[in-house]
Protein backbone atom coordinates (compact mmCIF):
# COMPACT_ATOMS: atom_id res chain seq x y z
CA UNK A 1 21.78 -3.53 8.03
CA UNK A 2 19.77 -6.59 7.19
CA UNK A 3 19.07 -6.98 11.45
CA UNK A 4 22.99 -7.08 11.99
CA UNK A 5 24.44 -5.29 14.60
CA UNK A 6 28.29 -6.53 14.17
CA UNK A 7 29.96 -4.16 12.54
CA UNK A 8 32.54 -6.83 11.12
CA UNK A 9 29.21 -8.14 8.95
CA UNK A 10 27.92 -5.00 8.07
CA UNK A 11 31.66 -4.15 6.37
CA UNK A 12 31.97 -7.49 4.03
CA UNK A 13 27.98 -6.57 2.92
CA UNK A 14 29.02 -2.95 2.29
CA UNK A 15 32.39 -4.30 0.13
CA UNK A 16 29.93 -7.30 -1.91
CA UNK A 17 28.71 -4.09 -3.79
CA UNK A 18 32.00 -2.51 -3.77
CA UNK A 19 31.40 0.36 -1.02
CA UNK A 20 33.41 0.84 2.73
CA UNK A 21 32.15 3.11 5.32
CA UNK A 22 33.19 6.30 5.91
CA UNK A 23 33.68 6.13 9.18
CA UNK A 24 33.86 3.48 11.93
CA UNK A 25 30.66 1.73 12.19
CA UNK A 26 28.56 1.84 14.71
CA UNK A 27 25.24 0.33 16.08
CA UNK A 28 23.02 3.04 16.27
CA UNK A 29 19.83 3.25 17.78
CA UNK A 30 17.07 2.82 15.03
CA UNK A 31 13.99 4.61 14.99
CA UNK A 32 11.18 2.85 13.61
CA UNK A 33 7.35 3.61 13.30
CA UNK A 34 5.57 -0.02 14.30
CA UNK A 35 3.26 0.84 11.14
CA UNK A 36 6.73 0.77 9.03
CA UNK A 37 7.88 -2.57 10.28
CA UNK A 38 6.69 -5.03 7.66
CA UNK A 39 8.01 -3.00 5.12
CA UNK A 40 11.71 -2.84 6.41
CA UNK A 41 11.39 -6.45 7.61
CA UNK A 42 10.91 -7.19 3.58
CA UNK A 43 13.39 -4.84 2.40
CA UNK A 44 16.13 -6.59 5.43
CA UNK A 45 15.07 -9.95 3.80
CA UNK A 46 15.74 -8.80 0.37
CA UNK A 47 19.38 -8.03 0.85
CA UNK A 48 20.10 -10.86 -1.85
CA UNK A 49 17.84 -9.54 -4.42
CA UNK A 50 19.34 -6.95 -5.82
CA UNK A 51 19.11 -6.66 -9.88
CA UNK A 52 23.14 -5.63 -11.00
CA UNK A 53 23.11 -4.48 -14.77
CA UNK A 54 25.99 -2.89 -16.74
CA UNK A 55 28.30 -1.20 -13.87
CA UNK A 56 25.61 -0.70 -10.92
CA UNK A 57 22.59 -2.11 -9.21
CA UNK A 58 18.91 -1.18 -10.86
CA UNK A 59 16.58 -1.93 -8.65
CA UNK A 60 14.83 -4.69 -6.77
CA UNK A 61 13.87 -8.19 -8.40
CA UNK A 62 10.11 -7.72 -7.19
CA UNK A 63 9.61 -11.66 -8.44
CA UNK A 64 11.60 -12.46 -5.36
CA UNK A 65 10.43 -10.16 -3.37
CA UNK A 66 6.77 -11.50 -3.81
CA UNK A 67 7.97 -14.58 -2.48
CA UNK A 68 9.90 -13.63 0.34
CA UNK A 69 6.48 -11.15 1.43
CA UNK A 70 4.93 -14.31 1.01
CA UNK A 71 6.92 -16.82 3.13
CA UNK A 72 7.41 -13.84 5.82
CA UNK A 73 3.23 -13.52 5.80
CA UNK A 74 2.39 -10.51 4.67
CA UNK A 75 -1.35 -10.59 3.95
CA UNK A 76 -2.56 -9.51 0.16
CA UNK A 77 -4.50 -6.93 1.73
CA UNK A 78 -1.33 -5.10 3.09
CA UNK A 79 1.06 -5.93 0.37
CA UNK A 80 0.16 -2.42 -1.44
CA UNK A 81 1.12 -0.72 1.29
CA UNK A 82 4.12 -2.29 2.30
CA UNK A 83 5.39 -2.52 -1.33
CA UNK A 84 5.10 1.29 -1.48
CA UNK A 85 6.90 1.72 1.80
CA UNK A 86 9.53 -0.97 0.44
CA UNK A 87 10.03 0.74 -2.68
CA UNK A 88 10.72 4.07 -1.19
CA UNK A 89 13.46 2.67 0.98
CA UNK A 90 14.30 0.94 -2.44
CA UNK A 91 14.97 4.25 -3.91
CA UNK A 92 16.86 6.06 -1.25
CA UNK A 93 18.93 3.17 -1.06
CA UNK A 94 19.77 3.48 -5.23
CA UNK A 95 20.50 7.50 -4.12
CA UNK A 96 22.60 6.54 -1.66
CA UNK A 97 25.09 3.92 -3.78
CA UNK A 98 24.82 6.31 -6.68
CA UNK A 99 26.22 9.18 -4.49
CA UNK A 100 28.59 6.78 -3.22
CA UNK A 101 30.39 5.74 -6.65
């Protein structure tokens, strides 16, 4: 979660949008396609920008997210690419909480 491996962390993120693991947490070993990086680099850095409406979470502010591609250098030419990758972890993210509640 977010590049943090202690599990301590990865609890009080989990409860600042009112969810608790199931089960112990653990570090697993991640899987990642290199071509997939950028993408979950952005989506780790945009932990904080989360839009929260009425009772749950909506969606990404993409405003903030165009400056955080930015500062982390992620060329104009890529950006279509990665925002589609971002916006599918985006939305399995929203399935996941929305099971969870």
């Amino acid at each position: 979660m977010n590049g943090c491996d202690d599990t301590a962390t990865q609890e009080e993120a989990l409860a600042a949008f009112g969810l608790a693991p199931e089960e112990p947490l653990e570090s697993p070993p991640l899987d990642l396609w290199a071509e997939h990086g950028q993408a979950v680099r952005v989506f780790g850095a945009a932990f904080t920008q989360w839009v929260v409406g009425p009772g749950s979470v909506v969606g990404l502010n993409y405003g903030s997210v165009d400056v955080l591609r930015r500062a982390m250098g992620v060329a104009d030419v890529d950006w279509p690419l990665v925002l589609a990758e971002l916006q599918v972890l985006e939305q399995e993210a929203l399935r996941i909480w929305r099971e969870k509640r």
